[in-house]
N, C-alpha and C. Protein backbone atom coordinates (compact mmCIF):
# COMPACT_ATOMS: atom_id res chain seq x y z
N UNK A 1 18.83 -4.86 -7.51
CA UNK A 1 19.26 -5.49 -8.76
C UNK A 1 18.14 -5.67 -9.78
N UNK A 2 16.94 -5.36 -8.90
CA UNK A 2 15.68 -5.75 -10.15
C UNK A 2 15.40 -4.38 -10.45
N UNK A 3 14.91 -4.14 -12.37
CA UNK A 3 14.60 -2.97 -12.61
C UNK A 3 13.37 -2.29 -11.66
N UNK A 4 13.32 -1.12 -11.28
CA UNK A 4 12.18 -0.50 -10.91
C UNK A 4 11.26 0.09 -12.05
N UNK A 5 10.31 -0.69 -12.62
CA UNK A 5 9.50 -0.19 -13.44
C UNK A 5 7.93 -0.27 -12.96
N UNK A 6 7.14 0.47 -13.31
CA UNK A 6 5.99 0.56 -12.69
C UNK A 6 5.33 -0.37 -12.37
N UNK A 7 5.62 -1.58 -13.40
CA UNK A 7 4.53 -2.79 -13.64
C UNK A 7 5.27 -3.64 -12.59
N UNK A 8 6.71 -3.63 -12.17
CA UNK A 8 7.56 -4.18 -11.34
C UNK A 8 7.02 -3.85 -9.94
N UNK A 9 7.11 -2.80 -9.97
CA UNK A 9 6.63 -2.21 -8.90
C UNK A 9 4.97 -2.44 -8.41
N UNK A 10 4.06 -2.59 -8.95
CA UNK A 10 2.89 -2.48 -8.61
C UNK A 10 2.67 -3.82 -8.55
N UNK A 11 3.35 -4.52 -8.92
CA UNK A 11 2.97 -6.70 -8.72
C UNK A 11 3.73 -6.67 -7.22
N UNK A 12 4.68 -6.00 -6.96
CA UNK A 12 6.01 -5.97 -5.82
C UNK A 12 4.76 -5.99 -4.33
N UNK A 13 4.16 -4.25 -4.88
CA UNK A 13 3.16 -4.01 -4.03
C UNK A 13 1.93 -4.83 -3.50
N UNK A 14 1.64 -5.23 -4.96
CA UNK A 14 0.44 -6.51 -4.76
C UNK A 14 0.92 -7.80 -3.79
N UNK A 15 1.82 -8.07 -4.18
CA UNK A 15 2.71 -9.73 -3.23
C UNK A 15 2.71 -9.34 -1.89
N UNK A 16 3.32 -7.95 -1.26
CA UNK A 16 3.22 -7.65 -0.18
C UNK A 16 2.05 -7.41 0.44
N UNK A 17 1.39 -7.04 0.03
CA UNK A 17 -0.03 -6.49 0.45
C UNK A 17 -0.58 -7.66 0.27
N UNK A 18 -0.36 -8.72 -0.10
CA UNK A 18 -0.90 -10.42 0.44
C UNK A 18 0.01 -10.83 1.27
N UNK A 19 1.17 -10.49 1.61
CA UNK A 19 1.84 -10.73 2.64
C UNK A 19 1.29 -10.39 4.11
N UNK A 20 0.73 -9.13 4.01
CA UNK A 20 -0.11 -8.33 5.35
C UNK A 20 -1.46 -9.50 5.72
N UNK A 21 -1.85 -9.58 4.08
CA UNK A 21 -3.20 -10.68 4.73
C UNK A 21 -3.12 -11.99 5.43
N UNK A 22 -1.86 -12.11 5.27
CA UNK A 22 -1.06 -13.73 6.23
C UNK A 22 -1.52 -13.50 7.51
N UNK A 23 -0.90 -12.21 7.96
CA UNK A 23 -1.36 -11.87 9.61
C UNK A 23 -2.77 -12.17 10.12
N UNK A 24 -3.57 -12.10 9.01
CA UNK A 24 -4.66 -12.24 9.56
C UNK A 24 -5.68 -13.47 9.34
N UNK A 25 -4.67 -14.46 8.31
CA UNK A 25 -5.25 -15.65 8.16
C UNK A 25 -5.40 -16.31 9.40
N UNK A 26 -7.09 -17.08 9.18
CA UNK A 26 -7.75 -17.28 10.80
C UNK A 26 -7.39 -16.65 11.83
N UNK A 27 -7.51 -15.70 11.96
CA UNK A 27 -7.55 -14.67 13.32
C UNK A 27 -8.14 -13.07 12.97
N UNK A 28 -8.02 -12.68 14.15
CA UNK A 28 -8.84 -11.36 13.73
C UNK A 28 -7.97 -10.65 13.92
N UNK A 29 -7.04 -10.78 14.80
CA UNK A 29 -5.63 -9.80 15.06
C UNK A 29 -4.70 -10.33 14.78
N UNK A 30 -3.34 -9.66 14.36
CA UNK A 30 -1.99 -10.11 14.43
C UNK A 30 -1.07 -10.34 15.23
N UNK A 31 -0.80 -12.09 15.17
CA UNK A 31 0.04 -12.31 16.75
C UNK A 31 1.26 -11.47 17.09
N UNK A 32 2.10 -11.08 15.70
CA UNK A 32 3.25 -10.44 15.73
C UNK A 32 3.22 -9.11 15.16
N UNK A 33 2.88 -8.36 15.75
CA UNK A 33 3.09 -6.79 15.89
C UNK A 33 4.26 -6.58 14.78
N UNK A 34 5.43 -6.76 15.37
CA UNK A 34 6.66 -6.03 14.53
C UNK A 34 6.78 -6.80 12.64
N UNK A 35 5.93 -8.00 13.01
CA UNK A 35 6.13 -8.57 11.63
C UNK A 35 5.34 -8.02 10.80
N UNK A 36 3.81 -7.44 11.28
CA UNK A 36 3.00 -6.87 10.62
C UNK A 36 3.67 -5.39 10.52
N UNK A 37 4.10 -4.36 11.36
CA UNK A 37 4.80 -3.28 10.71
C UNK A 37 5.78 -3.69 9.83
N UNK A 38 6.27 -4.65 9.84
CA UNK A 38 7.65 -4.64 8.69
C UNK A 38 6.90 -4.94 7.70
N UNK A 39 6.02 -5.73 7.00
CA UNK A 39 5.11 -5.65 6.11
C UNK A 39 4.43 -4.78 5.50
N UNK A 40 3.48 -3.75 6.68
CA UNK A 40 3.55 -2.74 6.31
C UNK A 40 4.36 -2.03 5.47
N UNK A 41 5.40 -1.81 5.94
CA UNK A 41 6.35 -0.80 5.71
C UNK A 41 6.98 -1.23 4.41
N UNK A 42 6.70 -2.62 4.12
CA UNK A 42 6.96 -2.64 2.58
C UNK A 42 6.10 -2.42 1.67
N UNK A 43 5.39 -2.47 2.02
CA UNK A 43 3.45 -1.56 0.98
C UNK A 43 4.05 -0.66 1.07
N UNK A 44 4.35 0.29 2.02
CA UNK A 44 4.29 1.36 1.79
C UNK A 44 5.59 2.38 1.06
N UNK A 45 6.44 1.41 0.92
CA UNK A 45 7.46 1.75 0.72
C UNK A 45 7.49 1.22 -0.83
N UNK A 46 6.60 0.18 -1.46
CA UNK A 46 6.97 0.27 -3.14
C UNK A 46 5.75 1.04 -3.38
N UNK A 47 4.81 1.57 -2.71
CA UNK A 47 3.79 2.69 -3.24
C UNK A 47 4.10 4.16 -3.51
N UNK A 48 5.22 4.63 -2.47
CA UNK A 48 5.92 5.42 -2.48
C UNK A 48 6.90 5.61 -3.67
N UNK A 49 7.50 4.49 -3.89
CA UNK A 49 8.76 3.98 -5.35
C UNK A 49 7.68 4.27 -6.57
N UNK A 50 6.27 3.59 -6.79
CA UNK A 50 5.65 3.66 -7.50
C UNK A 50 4.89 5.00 -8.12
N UNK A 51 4.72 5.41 -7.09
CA UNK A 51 4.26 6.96 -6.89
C UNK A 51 5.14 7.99 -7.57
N UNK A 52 6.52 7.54 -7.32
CA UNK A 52 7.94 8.67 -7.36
C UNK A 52 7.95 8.35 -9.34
N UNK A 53 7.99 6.80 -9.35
CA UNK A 53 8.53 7.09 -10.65
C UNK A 53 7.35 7.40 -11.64
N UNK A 54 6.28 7.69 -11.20
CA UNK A 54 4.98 7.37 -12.04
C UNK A 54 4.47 9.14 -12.00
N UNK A 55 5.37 9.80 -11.53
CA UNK A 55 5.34 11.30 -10.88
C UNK A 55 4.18 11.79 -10.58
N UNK A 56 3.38 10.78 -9.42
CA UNK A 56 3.00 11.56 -8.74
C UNK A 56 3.02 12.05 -7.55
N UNK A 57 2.38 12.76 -6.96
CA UNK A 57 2.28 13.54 -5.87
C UNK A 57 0.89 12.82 -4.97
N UNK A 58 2.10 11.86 -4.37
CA UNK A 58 0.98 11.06 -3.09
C UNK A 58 0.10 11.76 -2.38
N UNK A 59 1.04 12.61 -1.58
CA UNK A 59 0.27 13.41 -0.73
C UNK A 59 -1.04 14.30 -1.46
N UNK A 60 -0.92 14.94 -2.73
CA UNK A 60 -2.18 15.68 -3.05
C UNK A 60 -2.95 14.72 -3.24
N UNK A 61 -2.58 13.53 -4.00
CA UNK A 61 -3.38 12.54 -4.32
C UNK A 61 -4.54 11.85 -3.63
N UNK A 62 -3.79 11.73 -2.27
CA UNK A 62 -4.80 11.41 -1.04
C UNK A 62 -5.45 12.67 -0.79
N UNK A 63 -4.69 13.70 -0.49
CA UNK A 63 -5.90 15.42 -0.53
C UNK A 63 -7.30 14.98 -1.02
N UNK A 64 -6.57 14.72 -2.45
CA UNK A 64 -7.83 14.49 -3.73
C UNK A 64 -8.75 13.81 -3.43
N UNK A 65 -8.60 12.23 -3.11
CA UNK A 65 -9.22 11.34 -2.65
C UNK A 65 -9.83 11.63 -1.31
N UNK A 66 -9.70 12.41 -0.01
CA UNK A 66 -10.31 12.39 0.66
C UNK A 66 -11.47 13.20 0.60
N UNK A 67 -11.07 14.96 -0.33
CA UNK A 67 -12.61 15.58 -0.70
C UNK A 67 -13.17 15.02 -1.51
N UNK A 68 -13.08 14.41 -2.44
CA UNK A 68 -14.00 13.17 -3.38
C UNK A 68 -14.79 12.32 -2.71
N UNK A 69 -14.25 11.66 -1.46
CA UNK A 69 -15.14 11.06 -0.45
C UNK A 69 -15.72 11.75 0.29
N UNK A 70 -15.71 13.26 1.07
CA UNK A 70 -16.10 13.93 1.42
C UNK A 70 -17.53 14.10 0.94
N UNK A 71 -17.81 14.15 -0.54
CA UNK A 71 -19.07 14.45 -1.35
C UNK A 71 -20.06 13.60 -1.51
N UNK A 72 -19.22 12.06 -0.97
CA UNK A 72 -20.06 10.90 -1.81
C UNK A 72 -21.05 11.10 -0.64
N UNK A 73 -22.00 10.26 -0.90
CA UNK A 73 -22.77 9.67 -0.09
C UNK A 73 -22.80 8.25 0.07
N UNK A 74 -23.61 7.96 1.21
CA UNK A 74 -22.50 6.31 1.52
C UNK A 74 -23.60 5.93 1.85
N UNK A 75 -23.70 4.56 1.34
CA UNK A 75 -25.39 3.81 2.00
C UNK A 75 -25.62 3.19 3.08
């Protein structure tokens, strides 16, 4: 029912992706496994929405990004 617009989408992503960091408030691991994949899976799923309507192409994108890191040098 809410528009999907980019800026919608990328705050959507941001809230969730502080949702994931819950799991790990004071602890180093996550007690609940399936709660942290379902979390997951909502990052990844308005990055994907975000990606689609913003036309790009995730997959080259990461391509891109991994020979770009490939070159750097790292201290």
């Amino acid at each position: 029912p809410r528009p999907q617009t980019p800026r919608n989408l990328a705050i959507s992503l941001a809230l969730d992706a502080g949702e994931v960091l819950e799991h790990f408030q004071w602890q180093d691991t996550a007690a609940d496994t399936d709660a942290l994949a379902a979390e997951l899976a909502d990052v990844m799923l308005y990055l994907l929405q975000l990606a689609s309507l913003s036309q790009i192409d995730l997959g080259q994108a990461v391509l891109d990004k991994l020979a770009a890191n490939s070159r750097r040098t790292w201290d």
